[in-house]
Structure formats: C-alpha cells, structure tokens
N, C-alpha and C. Protein backbone atom coordinates (compact mmCIF):
# COMPACT_ATOMS: atom_id res chain seq x y z
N UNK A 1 -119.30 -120.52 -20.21
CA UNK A 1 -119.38 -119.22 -20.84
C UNK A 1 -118.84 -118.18 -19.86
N UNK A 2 -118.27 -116.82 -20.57
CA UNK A 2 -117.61 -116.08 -19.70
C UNK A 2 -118.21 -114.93 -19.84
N UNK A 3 -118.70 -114.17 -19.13
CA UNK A 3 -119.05 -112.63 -19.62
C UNK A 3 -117.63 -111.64 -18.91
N UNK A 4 -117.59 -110.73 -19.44
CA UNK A 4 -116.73 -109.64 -19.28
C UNK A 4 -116.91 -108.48 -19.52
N UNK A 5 -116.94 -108.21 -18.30
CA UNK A 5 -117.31 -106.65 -18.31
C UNK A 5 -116.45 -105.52 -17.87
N UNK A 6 -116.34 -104.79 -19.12
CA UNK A 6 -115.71 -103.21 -19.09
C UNK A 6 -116.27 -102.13 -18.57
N UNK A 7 -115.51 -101.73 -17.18
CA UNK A 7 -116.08 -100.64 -16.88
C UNK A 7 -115.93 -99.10 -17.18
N UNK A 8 -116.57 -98.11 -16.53
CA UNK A 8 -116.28 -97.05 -16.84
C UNK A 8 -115.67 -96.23 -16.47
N UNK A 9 -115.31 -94.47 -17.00
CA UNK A 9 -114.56 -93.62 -16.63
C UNK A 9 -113.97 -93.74 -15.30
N UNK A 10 -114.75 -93.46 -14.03
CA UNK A 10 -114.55 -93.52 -13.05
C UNK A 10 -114.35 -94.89 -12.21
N UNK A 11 -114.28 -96.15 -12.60
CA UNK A 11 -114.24 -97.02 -11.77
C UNK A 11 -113.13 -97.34 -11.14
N UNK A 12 -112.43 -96.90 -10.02
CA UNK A 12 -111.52 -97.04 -9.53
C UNK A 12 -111.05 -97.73 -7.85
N UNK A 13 -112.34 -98.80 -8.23
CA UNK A 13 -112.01 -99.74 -6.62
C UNK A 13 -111.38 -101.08 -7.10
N UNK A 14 -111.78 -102.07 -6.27
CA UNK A 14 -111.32 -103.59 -6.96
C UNK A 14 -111.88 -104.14 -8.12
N UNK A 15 -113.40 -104.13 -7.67
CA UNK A 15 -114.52 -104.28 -8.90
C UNK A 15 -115.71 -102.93 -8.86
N UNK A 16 -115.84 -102.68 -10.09
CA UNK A 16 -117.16 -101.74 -9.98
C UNK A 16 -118.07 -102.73 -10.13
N UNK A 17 -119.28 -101.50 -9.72
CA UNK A 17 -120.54 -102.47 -8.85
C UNK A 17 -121.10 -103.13 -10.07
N UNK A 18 -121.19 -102.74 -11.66
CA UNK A 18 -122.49 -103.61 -11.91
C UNK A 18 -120.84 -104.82 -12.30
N UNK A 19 -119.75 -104.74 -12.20
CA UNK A 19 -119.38 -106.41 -12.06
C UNK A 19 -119.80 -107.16 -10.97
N UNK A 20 -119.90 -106.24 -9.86
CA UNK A 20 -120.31 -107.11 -8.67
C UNK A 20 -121.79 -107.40 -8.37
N UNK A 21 -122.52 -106.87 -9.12
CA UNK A 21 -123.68 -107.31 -9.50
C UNK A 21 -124.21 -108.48 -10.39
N UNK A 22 -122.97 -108.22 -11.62
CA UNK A 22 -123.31 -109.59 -12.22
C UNK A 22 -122.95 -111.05 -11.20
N UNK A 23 -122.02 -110.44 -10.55
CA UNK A 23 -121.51 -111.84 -9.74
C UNK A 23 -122.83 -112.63 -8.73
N UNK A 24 -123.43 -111.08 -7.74
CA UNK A 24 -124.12 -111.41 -7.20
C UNK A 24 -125.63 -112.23 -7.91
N UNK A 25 -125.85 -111.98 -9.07
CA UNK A 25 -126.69 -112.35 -9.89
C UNK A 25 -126.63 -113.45 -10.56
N UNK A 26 -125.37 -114.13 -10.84
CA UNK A 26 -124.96 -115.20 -11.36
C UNK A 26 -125.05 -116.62 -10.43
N UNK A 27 -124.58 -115.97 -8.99
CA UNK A 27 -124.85 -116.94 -8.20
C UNK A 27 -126.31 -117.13 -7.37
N UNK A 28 -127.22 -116.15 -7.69
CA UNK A 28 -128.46 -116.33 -6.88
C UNK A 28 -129.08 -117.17 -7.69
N UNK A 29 -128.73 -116.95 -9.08
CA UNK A 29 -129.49 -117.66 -10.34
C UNK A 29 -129.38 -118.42 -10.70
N UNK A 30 -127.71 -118.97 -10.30
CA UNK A 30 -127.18 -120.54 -10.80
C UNK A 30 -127.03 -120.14 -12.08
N UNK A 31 -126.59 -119.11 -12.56
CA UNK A 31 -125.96 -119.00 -13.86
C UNK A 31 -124.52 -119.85 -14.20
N UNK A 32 -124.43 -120.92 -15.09
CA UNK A 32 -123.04 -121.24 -15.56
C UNK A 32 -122.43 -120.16 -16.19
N UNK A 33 -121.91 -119.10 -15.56
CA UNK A 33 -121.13 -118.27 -16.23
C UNK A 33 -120.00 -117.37 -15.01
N UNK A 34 -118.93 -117.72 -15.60
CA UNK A 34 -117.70 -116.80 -15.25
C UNK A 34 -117.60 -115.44 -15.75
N UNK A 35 -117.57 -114.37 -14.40
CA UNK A 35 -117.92 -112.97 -14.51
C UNK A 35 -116.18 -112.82 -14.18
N UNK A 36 -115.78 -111.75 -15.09
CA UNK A 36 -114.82 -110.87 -15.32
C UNK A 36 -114.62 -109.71 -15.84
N UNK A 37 -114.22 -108.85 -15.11
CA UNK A 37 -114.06 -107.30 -15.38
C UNK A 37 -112.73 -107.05 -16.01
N UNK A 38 -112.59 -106.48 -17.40
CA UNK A 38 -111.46 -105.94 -18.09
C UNK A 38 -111.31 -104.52 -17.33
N UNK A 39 -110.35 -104.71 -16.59
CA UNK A 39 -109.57 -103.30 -16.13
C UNK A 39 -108.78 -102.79 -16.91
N UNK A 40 -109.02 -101.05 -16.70
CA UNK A 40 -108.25 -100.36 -17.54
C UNK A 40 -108.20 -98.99 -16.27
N UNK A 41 -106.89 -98.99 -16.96
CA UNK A 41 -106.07 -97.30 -15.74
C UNK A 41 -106.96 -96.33 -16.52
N UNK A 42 -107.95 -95.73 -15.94
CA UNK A 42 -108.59 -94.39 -16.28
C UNK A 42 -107.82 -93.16 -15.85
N UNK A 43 -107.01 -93.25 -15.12
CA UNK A 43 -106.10 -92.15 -14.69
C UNK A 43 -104.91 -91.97 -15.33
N UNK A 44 -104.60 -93.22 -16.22
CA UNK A 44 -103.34 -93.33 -17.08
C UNK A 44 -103.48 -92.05 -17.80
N UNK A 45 -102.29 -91.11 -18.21
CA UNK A 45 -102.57 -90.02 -19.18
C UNK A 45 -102.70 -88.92 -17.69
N UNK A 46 -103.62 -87.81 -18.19
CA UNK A 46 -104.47 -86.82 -17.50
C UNK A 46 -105.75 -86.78 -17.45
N UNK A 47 -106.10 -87.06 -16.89
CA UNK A 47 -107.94 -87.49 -16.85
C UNK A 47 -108.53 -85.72 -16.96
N UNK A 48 -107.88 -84.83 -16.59
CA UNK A 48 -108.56 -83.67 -16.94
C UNK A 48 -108.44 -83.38 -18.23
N UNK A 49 -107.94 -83.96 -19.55
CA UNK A 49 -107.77 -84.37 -20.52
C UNK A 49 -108.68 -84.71 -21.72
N UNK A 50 -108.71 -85.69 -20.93
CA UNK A 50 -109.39 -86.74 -20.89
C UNK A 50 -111.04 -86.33 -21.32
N UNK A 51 -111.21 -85.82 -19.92
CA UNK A 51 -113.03 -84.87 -20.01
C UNK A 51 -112.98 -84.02 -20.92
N UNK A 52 -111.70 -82.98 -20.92
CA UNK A 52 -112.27 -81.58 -21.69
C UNK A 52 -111.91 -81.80 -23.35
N UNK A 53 -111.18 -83.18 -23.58
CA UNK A 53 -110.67 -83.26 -25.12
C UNK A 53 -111.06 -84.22 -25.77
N UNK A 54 -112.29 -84.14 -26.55
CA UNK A 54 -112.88 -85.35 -27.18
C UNK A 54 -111.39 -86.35 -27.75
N UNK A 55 -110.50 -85.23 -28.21
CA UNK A 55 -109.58 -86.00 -29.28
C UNK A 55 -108.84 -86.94 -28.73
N UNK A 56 -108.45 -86.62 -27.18
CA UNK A 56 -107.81 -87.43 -26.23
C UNK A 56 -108.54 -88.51 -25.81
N UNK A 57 -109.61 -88.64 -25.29
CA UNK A 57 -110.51 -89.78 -25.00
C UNK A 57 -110.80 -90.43 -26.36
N UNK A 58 -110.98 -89.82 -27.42
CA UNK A 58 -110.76 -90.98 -28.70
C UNK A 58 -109.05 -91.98 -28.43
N UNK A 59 -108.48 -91.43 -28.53
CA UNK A 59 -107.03 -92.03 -29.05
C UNK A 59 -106.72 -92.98 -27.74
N UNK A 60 -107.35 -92.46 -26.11
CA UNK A 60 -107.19 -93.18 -25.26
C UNK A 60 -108.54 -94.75 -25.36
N UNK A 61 -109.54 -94.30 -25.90
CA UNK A 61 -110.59 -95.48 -26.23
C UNK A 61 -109.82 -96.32 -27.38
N UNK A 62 -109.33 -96.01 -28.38
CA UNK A 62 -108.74 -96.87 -29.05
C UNK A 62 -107.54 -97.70 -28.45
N UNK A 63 -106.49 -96.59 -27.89
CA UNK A 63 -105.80 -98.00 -27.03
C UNK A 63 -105.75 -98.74 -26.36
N UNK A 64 -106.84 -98.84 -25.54
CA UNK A 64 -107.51 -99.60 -24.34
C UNK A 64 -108.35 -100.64 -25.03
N UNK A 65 -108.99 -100.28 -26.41
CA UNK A 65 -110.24 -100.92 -27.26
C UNK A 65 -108.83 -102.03 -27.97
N UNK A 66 -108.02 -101.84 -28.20
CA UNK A 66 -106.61 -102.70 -28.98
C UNK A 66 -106.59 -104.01 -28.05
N UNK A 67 -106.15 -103.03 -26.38
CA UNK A 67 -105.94 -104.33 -25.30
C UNK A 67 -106.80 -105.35 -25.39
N UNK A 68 -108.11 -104.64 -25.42
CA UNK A 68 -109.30 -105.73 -24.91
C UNK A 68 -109.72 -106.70 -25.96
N UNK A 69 -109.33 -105.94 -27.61
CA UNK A 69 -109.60 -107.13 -28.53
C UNK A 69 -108.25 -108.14 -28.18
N UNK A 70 -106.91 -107.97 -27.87
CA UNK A 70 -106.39 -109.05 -27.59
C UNK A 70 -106.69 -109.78 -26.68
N UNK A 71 -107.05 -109.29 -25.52
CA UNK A 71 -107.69 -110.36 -24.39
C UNK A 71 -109.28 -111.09 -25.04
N UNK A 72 -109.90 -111.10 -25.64
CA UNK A 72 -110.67 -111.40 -26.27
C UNK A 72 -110.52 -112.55 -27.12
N UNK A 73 -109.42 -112.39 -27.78
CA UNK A 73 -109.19 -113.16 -29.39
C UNK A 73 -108.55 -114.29 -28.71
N UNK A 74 -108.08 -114.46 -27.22
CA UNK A 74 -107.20 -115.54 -26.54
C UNK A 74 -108.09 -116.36 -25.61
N UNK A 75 -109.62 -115.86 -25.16
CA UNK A 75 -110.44 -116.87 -25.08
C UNK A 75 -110.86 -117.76 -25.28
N UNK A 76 -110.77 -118.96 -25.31
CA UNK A 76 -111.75 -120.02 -25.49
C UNK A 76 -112.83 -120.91 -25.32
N UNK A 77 -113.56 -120.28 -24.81
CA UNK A 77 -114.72 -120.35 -24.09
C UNK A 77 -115.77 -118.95 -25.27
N UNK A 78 -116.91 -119.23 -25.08
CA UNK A 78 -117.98 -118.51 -25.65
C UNK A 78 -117.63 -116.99 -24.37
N UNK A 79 -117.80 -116.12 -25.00
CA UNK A 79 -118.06 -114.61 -24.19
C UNK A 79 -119.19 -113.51 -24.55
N UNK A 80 -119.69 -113.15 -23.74
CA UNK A 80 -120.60 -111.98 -23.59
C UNK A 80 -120.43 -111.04 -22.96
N UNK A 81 -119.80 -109.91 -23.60
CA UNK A 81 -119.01 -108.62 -23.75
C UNK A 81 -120.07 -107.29 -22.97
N UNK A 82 -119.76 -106.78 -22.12
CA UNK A 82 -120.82 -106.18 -21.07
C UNK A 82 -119.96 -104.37 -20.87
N UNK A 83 -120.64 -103.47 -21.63
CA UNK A 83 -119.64 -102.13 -21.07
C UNK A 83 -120.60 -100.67 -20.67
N UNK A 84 -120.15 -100.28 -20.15
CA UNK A 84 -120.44 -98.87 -19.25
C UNK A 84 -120.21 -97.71 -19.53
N UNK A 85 -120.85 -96.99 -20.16
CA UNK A 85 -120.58 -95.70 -20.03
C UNK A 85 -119.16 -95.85 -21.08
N UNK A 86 -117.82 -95.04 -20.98
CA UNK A 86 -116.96 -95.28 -21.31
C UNK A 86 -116.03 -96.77 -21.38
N UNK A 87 -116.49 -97.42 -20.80
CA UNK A 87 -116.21 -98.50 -21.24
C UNK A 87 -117.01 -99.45 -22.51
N UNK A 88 -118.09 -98.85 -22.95
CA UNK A 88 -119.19 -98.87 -23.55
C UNK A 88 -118.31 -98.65 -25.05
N UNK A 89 -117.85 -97.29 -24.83
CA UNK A 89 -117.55 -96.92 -25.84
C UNK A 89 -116.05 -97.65 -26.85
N UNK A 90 -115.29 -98.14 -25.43
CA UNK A 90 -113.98 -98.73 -25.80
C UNK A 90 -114.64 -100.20 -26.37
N UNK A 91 -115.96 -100.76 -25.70
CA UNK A 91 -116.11 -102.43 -26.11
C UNK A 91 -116.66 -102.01 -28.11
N UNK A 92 -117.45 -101.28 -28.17
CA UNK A 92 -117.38 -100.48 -29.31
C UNK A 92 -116.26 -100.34 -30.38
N UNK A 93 -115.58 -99.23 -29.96
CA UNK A 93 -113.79 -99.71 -30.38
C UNK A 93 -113.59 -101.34 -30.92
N UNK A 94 -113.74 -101.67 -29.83
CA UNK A 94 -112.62 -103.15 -30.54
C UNK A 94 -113.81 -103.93 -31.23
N UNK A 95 -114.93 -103.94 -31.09
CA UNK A 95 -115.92 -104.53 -31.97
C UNK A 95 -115.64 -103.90 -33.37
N UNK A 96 -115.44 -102.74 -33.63
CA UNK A 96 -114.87 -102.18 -34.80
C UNK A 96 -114.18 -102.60 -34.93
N UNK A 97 -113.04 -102.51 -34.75
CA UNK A 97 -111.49 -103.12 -34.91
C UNK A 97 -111.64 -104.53 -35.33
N UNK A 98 -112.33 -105.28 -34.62
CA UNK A 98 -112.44 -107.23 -34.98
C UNK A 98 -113.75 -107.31 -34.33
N UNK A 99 -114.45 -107.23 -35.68
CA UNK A 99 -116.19 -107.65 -35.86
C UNK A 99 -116.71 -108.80 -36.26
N UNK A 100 -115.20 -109.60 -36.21
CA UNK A 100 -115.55 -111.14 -36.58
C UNK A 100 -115.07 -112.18 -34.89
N UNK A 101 -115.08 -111.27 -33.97
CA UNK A 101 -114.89 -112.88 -32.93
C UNK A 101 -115.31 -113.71 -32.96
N UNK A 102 -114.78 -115.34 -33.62
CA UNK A 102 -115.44 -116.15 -33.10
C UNK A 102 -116.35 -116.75 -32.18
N UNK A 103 -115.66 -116.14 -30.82
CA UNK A 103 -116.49 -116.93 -29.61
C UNK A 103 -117.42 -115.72 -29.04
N UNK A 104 -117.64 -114.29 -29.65
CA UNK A 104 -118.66 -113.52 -29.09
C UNK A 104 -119.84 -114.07 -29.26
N UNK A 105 -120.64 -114.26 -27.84
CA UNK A 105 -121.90 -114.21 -27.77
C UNK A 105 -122.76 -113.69 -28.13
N UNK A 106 -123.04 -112.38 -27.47
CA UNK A 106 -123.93 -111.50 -27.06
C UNK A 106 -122.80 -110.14 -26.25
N UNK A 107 -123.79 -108.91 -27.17
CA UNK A 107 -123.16 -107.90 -26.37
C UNK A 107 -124.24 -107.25 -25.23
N UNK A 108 -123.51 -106.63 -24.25
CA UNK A 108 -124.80 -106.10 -23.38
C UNK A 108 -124.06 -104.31 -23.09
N UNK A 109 -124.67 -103.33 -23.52
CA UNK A 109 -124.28 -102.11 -23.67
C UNK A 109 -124.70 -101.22 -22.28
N UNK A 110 -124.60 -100.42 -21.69
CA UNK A 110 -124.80 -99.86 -20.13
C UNK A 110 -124.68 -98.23 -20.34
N UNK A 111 -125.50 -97.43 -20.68
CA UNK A 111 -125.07 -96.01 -20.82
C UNK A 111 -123.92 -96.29 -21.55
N UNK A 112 -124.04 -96.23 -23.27
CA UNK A 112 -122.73 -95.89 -23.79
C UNK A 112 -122.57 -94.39 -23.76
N UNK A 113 -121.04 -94.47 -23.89
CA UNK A 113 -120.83 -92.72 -23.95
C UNK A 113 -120.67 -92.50 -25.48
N UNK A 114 -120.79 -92.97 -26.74
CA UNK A 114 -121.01 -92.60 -27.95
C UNK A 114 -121.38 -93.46 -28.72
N UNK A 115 -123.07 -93.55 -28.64
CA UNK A 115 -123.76 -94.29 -29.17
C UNK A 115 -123.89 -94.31 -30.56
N UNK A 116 -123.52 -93.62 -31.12
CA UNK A 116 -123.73 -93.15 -32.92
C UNK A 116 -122.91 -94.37 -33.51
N UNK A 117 -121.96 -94.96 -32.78
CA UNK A 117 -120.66 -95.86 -33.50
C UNK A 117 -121.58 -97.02 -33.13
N UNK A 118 -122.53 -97.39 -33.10
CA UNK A 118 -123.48 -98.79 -32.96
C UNK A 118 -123.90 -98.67 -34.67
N UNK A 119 -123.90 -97.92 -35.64
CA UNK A 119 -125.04 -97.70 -36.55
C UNK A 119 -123.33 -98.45 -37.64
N UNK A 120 -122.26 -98.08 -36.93
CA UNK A 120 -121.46 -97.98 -38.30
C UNK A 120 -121.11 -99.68 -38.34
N UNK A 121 -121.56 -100.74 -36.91
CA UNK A 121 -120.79 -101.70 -36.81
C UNK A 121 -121.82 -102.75 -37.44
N UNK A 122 -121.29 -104.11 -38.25
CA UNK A 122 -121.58 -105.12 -38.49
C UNK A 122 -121.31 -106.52 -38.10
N UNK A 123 -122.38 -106.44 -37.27
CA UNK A 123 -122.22 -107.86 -36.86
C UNK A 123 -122.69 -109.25 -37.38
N UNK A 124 -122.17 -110.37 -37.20
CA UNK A 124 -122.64 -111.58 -38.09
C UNK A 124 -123.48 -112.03 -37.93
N UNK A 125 -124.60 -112.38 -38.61
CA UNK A 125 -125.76 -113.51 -37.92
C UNK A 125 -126.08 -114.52 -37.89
C-alpha cells in the first residue's frame, strides 16, 4: 500500500514535515506502506495572487487537482490520499473530478483550506 501525501501552500524544502513524519512513523511501526509526497510548484504563477484572489487559487487548485488525479489513476497498488491545508483542498479537487478510484483507500485530511467541498463529494462504500 502507498500513501501520498499532498502538501501545502508553503512547502518548499525536499519533503514537508508531516511527509517526513509519516516516514518516520511508518518505520518505527513497521508499517507496510510506501510514503510519497505529490509535489506541486506553489510559486508557479504569483503567489501574491494566489493569497489575495480566491479566483486564482481556485483555477490554480484545479490544475494541480487534474495532475494528481493522473498520478493517481496510474497506480497500482491500493493508496491512501493524505493533504494539508491547501493541498487539502487540491486532494478535494481531484476527488471531485474522479470519485470513483479504484485503488483509493482511505482519505486522511490535515487543516483543509475549504472544507465546505467535503459535503458536495460522494464517495463509494
């Protein structure tokens, strides 16, 4: 199993910490699971933009939310989808977009930044 986790607005080192948390957590625990962080350029565009223009951070969450359902749909392995803050909001996005993944697990949500779009999505049971 793979979890993957999207981070947020600001994450701009190699890994942000709660990926490197899951890692550290995976191995204290003997978790069978492969930890991976979906990177995305938060600086792509104008990030002052970005903050002051809801309309811009929509259209930029949707194209980032596009990428990640394709990296998604090319898995084969079971996944459990992990996001932050603005990345929260993009794993959101593509759960809208394709609410039927086969191999989704489990989602795990982290400070979303627009929680209201949880009420509109349907998931399978």
């Amino acid at each position: 199993m793979k979890l993957i986790h999207v981070h947020g607005f600001s994450e701009l080192g190699q890994e942000s910490l709660i990926t490197n948390q899951y890692r550290k957590f995976a191995k204290e625990l003997h978790w069978d699971l492969e930890i991976q962080e979906f990177k995305w350029n938060t600086l792509e565009g104008n990030p002052t933009k970005l903050v002051a223009n809801f309309h811009e951070s929509e259209r930029r969450i949707k194209e980032v939310a596009v990428r990640l359902v394709e990296a998604i749909a090319v898995e084969k392995e079971e996944v459990i989808l992990s996001g932050h803050s603005l990345g929260g909001a993009i794993l959101l996005e593509a759960l809208e977009l394709h609410p039927n993944f086969s191999k989704l697990h489990s989602v795990i949500l982290l400070g979303v930044a627009y929680p209201q779009k949880i009420h509109s999505l349907k998931f399978k049971t």
